[in-house]
C-alpha atoms as a PDB file:
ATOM      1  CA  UNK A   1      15.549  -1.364  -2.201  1.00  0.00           C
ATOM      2  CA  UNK A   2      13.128   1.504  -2.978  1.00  0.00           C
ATOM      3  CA  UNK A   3       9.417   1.496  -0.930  1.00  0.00           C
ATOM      4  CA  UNK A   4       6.039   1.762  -2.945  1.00  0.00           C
ATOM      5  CA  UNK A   5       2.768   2.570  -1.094  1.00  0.00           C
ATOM      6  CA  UNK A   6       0.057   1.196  -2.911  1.00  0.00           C
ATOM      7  CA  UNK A   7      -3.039   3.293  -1.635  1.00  0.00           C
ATOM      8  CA  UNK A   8      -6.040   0.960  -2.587  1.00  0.00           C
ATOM      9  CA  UNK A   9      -3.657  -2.203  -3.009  1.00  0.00           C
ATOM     10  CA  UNK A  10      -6.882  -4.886  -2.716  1.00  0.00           C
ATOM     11  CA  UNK A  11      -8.728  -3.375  -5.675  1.00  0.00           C
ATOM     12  CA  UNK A  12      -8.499  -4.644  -9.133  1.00  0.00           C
ATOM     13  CA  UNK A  13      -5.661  -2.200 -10.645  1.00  0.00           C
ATOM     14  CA  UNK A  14      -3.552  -2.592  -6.806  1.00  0.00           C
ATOM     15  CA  UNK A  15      -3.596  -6.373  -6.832  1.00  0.00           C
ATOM     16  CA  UNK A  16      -2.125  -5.889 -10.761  1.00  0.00           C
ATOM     17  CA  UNK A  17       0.750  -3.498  -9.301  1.00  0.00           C
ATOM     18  CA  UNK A  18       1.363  -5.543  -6.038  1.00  0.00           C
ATOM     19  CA  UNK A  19       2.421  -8.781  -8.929  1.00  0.00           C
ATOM     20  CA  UNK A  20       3.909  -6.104 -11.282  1.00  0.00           C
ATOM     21  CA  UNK A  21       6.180  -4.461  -8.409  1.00  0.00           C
ATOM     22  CA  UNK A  22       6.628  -7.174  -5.754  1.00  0.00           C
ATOM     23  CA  UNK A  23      10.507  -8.256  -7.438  1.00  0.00           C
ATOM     24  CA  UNK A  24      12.238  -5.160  -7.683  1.00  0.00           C
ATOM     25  CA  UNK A  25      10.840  -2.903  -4.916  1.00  0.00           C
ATOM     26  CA  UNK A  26       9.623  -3.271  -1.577  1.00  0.00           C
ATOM     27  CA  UNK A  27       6.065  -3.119  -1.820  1.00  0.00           C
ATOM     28  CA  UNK A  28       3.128  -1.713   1.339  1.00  0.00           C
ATOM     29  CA  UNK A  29      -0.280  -1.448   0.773  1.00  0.00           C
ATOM     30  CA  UNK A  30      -3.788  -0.354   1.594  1.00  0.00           C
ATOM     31  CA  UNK A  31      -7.463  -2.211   1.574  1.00  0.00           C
ATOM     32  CA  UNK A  32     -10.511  -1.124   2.863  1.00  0.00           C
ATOM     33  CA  UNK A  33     -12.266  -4.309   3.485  1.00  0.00           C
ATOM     34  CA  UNK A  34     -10.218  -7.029   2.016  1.00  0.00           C
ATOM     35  CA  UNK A  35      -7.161  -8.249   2.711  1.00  0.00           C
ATOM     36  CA  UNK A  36      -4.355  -7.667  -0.256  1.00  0.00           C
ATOM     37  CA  UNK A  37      -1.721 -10.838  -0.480  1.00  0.00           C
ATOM     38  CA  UNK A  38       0.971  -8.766   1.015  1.00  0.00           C
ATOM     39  CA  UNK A  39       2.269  -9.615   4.258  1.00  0.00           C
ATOM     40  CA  UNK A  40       0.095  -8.470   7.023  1.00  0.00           C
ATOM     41  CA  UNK A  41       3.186  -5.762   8.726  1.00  0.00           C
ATOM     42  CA  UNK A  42       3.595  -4.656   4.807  1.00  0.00           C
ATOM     43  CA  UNK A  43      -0.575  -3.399   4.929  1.00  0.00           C
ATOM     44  CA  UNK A  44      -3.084  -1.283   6.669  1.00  0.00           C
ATOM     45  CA  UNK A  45      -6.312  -0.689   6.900  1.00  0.00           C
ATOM     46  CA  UNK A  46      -7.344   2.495   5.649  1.00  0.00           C
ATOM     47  CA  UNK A  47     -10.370   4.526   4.721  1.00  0.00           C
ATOM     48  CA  UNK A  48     -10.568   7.288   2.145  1.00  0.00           C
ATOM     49  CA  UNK A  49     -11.855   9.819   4.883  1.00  0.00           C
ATOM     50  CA  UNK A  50      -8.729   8.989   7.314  1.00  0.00           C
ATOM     51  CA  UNK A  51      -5.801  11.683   6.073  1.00  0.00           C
ATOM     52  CA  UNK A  52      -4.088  11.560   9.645  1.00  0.00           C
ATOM     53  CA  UNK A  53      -3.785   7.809   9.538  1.00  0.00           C
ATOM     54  CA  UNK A  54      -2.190   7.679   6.215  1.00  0.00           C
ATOM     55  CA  UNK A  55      -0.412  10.668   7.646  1.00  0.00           C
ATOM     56  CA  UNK A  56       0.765   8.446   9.983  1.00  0.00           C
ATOM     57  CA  UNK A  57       1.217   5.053   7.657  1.00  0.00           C
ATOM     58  CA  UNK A  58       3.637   7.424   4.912  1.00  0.00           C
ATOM     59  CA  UNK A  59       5.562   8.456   8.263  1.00  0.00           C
ATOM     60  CA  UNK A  60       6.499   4.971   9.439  1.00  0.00           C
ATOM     61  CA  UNK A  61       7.038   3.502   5.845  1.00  0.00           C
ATOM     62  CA  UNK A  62       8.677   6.838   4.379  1.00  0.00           C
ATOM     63  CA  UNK A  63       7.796   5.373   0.935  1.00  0.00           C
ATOM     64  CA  UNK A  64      10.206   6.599  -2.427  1.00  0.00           C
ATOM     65  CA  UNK A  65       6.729   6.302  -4.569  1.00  0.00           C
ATOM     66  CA  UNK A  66       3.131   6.727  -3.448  1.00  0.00           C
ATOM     67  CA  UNK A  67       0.597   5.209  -6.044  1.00  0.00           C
ATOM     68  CA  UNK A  68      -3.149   5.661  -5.343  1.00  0.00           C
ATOM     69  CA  UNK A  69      -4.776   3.517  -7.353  1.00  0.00           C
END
């Protein structure tokens, strides 16, 4: 099963993909402040400023797709 990264999964359009992709792919995800309704080992905490941490997140997923939303 293919890996999506959802970069900004607890906003408005992420919470749309997260229903839209959850089926057929294996979906991770970002939030800022707010939880998403993932799984808690399938998201991270992330802020815009941290490039070595997603760095680090896109390392240990190795997502197919990458979808900053």
């Amino acid at each position: 099963m293919q890996k999506i990264l959802i970069i900004g999964a607890s906003g408005l359009v992420g919470k749309v993909l997260i229903n839209e992709f959850t089926d057929e792919y294996d979906v991770y995800g970002t939030y800022f402040s707010s939880l998403t309704s993932l799984p808690n080992e399938k998201q991270f905490q992330l802020e815009v400023q941290q490039i070595d941490k997603l760095k680090e997140i896109t390392r240990t997923i190795k997502p197919d797709i990458v979808i900053s939303a």
